[in-house]
PDB file of N, CA and C in Angstrom:
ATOM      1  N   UNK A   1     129.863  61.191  70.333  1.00  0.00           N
ATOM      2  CA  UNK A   1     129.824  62.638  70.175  1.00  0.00           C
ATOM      3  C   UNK A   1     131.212  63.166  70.547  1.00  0.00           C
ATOM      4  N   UNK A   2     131.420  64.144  69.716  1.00  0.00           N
ATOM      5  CA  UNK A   2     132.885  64.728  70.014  1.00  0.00           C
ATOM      6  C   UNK A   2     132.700  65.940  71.141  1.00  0.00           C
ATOM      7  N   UNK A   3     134.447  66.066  71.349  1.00  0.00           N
ATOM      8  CA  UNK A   3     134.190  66.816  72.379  1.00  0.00           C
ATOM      9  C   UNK A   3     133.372  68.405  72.011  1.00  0.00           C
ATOM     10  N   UNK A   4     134.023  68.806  70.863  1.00  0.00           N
ATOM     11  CA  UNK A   4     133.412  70.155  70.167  1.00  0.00           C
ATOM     12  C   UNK A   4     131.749  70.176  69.995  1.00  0.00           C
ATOM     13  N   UNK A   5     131.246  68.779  69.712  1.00  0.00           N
ATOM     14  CA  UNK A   5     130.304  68.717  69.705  1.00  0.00           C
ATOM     15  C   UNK A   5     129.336  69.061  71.020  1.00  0.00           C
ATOM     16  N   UNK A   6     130.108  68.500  71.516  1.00  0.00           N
ATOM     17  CA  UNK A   6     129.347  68.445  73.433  1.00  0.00           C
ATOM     18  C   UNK A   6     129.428  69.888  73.658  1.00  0.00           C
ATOM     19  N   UNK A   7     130.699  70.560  73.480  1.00  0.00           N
ATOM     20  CA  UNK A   7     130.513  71.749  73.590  1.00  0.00           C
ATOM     21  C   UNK A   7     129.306  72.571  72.894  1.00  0.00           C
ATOM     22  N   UNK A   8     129.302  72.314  71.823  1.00  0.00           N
ATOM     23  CA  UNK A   8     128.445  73.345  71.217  1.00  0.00           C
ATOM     24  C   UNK A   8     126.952  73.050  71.341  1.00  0.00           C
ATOM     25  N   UNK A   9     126.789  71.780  71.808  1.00  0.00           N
ATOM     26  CA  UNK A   9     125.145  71.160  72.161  1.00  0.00           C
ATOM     27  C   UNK A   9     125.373  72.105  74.032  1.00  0.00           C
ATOM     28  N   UNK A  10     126.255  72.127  74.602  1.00  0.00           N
ATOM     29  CA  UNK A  10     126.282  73.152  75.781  1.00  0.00           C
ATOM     30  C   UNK A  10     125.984  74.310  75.416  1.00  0.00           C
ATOM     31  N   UNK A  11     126.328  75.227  74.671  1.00  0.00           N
ATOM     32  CA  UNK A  11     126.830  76.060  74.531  1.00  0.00           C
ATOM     33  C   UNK A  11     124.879  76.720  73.791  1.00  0.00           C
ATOM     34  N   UNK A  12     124.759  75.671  73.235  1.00  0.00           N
ATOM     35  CA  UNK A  12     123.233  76.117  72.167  1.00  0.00           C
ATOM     36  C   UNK A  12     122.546  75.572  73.384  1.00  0.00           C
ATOM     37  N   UNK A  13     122.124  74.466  74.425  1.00  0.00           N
ATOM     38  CA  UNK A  13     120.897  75.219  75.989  1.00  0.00           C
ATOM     39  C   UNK A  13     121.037  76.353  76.430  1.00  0.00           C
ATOM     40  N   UNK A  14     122.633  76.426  76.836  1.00  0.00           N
ATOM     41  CA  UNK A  14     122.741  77.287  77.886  1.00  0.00           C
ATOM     42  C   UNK A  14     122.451  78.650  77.225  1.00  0.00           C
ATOM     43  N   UNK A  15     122.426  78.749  75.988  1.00  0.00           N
ATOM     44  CA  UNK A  15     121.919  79.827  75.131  1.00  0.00           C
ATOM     45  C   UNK A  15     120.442  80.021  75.031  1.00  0.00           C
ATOM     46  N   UNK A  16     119.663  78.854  74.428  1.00  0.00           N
ATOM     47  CA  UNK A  16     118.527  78.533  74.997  1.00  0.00           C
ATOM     48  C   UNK A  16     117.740  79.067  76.669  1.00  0.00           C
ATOM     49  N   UNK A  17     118.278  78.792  77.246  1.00  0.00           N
ATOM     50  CA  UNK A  17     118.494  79.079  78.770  1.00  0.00           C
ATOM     51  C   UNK A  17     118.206  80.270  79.413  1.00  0.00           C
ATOM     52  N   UNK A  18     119.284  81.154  78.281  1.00  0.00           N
ATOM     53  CA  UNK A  18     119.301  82.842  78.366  1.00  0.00           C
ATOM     54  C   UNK A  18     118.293  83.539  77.792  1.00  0.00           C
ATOM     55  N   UNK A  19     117.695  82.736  76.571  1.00  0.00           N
ATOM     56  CA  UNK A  19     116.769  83.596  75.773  1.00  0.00           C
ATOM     57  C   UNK A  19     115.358  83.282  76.573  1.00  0.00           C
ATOM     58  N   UNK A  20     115.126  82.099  77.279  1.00  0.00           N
ATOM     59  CA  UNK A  20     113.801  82.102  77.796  1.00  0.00           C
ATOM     60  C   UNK A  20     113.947  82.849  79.080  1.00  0.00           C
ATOM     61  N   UNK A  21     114.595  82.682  79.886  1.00  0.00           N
ATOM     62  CA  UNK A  21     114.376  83.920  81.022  1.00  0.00           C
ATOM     63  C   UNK A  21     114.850  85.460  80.267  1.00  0.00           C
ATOM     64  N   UNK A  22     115.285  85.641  79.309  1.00  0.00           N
ATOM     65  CA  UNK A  22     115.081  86.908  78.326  1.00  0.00           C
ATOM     66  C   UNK A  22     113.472  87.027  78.105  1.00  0.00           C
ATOM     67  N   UNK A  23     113.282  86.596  77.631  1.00  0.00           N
ATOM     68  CA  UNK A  23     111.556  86.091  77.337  1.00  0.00           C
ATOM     69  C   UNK A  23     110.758  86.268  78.443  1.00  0.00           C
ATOM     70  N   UNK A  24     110.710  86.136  79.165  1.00  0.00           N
ATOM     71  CA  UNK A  24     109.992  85.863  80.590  1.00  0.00           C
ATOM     72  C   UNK A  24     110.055  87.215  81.276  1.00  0.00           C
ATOM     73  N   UNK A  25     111.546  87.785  81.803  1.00  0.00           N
ATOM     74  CA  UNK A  25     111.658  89.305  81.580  1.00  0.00           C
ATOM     75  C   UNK A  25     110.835  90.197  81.201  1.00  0.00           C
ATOM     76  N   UNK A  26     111.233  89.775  79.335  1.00  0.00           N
ATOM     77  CA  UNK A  26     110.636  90.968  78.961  1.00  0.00           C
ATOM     78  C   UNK A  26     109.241  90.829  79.161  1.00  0.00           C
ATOM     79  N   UNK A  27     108.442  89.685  79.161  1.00  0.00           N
ATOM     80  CA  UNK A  27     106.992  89.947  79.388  1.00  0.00           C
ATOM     81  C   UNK A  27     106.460  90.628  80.990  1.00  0.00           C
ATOM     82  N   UNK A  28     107.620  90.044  81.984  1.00  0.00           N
ATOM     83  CA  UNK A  28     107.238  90.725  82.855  1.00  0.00           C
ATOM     84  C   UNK A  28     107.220  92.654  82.983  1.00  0.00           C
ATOM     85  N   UNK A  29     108.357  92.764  82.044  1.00  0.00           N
ATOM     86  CA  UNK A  29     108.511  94.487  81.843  1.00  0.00           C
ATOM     87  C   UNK A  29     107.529  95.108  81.223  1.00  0.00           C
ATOM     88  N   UNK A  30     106.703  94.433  80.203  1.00  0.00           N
ATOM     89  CA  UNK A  30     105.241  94.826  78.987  1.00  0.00           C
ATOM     90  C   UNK A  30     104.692  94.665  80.444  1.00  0.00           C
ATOM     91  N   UNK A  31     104.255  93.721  80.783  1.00  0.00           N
ATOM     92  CA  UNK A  31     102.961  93.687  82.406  1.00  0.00           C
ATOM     93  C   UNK A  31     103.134  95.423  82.934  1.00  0.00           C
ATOM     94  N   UNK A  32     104.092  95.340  83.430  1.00  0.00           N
ATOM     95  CA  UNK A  32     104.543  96.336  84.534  1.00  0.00           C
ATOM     96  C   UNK A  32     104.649  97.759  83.896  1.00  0.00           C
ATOM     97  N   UNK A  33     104.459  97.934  82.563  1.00  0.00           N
ATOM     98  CA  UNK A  33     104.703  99.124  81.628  1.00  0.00           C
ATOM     99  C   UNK A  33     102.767  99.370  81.252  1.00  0.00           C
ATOM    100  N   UNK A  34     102.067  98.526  81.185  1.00  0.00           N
ATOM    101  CA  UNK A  34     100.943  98.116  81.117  1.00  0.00           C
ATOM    102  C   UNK A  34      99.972  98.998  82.437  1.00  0.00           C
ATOM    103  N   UNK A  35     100.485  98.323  83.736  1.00  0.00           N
ATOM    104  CA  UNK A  35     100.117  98.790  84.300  1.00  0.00           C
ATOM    105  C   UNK A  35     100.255 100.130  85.136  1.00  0.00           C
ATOM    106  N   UNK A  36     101.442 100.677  85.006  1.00  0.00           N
ATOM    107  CA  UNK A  36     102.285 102.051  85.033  1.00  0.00           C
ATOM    108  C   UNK A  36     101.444 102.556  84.282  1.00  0.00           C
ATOM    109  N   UNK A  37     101.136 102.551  82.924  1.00  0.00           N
ATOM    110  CA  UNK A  37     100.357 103.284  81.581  1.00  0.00           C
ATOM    111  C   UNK A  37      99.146 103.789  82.580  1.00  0.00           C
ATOM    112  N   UNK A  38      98.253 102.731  82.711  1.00  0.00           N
ATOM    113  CA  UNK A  38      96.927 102.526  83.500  1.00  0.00           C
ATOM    114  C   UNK A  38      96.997 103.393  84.524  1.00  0.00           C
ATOM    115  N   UNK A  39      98.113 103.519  85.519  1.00  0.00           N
ATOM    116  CA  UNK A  39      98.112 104.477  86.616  1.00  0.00           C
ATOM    117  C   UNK A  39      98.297 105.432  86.491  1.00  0.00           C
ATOM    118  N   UNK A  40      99.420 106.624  85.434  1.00  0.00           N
ATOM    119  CA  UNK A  40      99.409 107.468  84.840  1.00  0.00           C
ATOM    120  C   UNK A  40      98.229 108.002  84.149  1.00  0.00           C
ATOM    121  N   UNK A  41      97.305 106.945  83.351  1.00  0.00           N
ATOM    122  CA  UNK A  41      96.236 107.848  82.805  1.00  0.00           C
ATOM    123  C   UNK A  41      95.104 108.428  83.726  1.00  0.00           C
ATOM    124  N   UNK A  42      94.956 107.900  85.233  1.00  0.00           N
ATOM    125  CA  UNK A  42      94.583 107.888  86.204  1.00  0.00           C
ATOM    126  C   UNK A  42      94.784 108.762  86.690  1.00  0.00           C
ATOM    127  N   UNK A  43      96.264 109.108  86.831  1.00  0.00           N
ATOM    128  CA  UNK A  43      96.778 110.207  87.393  1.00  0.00           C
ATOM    129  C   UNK A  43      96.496 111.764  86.851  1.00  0.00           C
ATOM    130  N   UNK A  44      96.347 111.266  85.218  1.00  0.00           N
ATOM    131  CA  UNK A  44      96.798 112.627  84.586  1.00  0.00           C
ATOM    132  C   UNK A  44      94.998 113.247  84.870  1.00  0.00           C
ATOM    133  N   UNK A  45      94.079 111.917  84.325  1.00  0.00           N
ATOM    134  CA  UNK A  45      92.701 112.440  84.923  1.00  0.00           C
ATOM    135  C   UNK A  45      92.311 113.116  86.484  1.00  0.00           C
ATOM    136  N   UNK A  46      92.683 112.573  87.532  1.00  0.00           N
ATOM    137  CA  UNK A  46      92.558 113.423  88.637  1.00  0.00           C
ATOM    138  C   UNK A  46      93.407 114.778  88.322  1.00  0.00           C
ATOM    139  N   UNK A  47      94.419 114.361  88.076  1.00  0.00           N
ATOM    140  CA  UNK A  47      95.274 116.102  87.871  1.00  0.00           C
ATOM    141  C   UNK A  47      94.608 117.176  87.341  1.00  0.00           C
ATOM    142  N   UNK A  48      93.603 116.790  85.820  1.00  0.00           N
ATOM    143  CA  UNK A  48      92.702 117.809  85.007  1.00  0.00           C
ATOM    144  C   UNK A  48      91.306 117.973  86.044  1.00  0.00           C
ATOM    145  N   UNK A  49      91.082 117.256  87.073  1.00  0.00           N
ATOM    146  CA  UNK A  49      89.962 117.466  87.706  1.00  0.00           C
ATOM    147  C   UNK A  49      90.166 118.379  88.520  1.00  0.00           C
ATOM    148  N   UNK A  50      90.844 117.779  89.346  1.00  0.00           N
ATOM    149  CA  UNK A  50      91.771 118.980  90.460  1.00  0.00           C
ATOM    150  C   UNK A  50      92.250 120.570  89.874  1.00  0.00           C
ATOM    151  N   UNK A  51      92.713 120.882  88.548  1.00  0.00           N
ATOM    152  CA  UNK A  51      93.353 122.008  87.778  1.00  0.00           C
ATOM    153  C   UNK A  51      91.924 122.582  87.638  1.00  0.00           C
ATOM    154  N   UNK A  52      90.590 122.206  87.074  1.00  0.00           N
ATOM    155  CA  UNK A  52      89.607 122.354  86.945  1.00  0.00           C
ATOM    156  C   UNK A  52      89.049 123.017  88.450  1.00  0.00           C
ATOM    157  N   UNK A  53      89.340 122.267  89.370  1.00  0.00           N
ATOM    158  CA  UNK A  53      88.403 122.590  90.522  1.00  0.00           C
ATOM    159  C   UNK A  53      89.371 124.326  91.414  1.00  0.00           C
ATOM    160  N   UNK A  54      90.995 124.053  91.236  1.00  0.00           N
ATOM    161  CA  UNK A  54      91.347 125.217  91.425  1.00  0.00           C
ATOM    162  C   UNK A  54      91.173 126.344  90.603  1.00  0.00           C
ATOM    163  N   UNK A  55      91.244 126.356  89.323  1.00  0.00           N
ATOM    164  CA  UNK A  55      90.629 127.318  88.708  1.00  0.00           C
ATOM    165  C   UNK A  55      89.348 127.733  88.909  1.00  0.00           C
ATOM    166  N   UNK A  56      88.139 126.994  89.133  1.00  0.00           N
ATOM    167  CA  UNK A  56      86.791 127.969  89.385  1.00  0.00           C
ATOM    168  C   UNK A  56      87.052 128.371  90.766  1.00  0.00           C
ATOM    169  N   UNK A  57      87.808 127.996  92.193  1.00  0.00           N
ATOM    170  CA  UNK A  57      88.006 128.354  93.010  1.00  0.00           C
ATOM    171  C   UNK A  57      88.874 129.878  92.635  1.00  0.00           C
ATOM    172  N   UNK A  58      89.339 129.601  92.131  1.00  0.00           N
ATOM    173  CA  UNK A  58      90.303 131.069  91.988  1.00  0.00           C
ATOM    174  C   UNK A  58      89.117 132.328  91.151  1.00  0.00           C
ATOM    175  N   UNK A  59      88.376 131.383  90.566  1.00  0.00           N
ATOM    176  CA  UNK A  59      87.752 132.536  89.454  1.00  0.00           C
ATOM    177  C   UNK A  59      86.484 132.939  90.376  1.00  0.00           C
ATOM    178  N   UNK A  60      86.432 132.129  91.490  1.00  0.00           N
ATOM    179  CA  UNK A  60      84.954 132.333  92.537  1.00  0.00           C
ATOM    180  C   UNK A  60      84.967 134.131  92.721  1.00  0.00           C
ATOM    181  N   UNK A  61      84.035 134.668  93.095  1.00  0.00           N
ATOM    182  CA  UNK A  61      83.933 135.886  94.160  1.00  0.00           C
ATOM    183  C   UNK A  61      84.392 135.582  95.450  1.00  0.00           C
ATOM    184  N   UNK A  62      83.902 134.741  96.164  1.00  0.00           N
ATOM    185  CA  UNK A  62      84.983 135.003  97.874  1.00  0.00           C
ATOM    186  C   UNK A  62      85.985 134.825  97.470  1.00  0.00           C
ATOM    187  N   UNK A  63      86.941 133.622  96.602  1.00  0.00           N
ATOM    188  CA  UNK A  63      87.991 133.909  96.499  1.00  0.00           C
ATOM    189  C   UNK A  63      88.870 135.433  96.319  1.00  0.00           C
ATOM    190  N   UNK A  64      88.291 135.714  95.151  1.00  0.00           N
ATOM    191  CA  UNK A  64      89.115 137.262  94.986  1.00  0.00           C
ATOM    192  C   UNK A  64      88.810 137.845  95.652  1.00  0.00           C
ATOM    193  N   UNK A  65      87.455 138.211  96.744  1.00  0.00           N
ATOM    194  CA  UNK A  65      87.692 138.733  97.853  1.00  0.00           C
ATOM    195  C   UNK A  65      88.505 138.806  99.342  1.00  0.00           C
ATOM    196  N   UNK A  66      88.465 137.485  99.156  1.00  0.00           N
ATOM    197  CA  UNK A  66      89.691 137.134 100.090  1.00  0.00           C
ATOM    198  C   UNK A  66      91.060 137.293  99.799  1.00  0.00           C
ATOM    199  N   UNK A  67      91.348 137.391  98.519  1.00  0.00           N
ATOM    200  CA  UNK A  67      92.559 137.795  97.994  1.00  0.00           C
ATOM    201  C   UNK A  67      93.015 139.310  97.836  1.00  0.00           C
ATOM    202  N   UNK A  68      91.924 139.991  98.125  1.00  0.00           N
ATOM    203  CA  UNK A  68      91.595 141.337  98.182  1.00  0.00           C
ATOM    204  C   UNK A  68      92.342 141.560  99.486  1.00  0.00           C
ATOM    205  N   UNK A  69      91.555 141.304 100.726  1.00  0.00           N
ATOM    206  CA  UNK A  69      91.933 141.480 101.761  1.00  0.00           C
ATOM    207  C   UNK A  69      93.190 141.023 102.377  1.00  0.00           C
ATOM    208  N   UNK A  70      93.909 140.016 102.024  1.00  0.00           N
ATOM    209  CA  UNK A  70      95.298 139.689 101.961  1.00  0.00           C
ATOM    210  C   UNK A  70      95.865 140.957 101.701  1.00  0.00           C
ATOM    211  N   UNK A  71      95.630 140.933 100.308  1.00  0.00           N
ATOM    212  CA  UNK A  71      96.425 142.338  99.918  1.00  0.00           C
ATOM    213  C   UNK A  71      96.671 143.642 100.727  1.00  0.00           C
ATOM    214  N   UNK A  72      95.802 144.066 100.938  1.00  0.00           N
ATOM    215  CA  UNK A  72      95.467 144.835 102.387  1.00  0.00           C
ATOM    216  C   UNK A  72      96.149 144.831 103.488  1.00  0.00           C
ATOM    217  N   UNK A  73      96.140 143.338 103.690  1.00  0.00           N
ATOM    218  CA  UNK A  73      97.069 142.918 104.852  1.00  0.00           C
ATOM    219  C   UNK A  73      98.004 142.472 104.842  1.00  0.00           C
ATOM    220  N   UNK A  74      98.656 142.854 103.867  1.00  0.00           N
ATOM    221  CA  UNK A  74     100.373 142.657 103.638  1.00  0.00           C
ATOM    222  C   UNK A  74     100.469 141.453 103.139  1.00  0.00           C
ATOM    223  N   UNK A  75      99.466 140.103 102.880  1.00  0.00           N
ATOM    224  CA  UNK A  75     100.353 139.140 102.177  1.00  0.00           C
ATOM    225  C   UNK A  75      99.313 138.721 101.085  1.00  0.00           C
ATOM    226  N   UNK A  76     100.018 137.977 100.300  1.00  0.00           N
ATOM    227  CA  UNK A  76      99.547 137.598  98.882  1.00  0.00           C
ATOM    228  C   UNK A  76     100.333 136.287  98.631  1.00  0.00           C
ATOM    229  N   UNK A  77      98.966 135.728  98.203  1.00  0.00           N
ATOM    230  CA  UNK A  77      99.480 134.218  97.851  1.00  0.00           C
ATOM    231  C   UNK A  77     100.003 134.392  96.235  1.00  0.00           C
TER     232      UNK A  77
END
């Protein structure tokens, strides 16, 4: 084998080399994007529950009564 040869049989693992931990990477980044997704949709559901639960709180009667009397008393949320 020539020397160019040796080189380029180096040159095509160590290339090899790069593309499987490329490979490996990127599957670990799909995992981790996967499960980010999963926690976000999680998130965004408690968020609409919670937006839900302050709004009938706000739309309650004691609430606006109590917001009444704030007023009254100098502060307002």
């Amino acid at each position: 084998m020539s020397e160019s040869e040796a080189r380029l049989l180096a040159d095509h693992e160590a290339l090899q080399f790069e593309c499987e931990l490329l490979r490996a990477e990127a599957r670990r980044l799909v995992s981790m994007n996967r499960t980010l997704e999963a926690k976000l949709t999680l998130a965004e559901g408690e968020s609409e529950a919670l937006r839900g639960h302050i709004t009938a709180m706000e739309r309650s009667r004691p609430w606006r009564v109590a917001q009444l009397f704030r007023r009254f008393l100098g502060r307002k949320w």
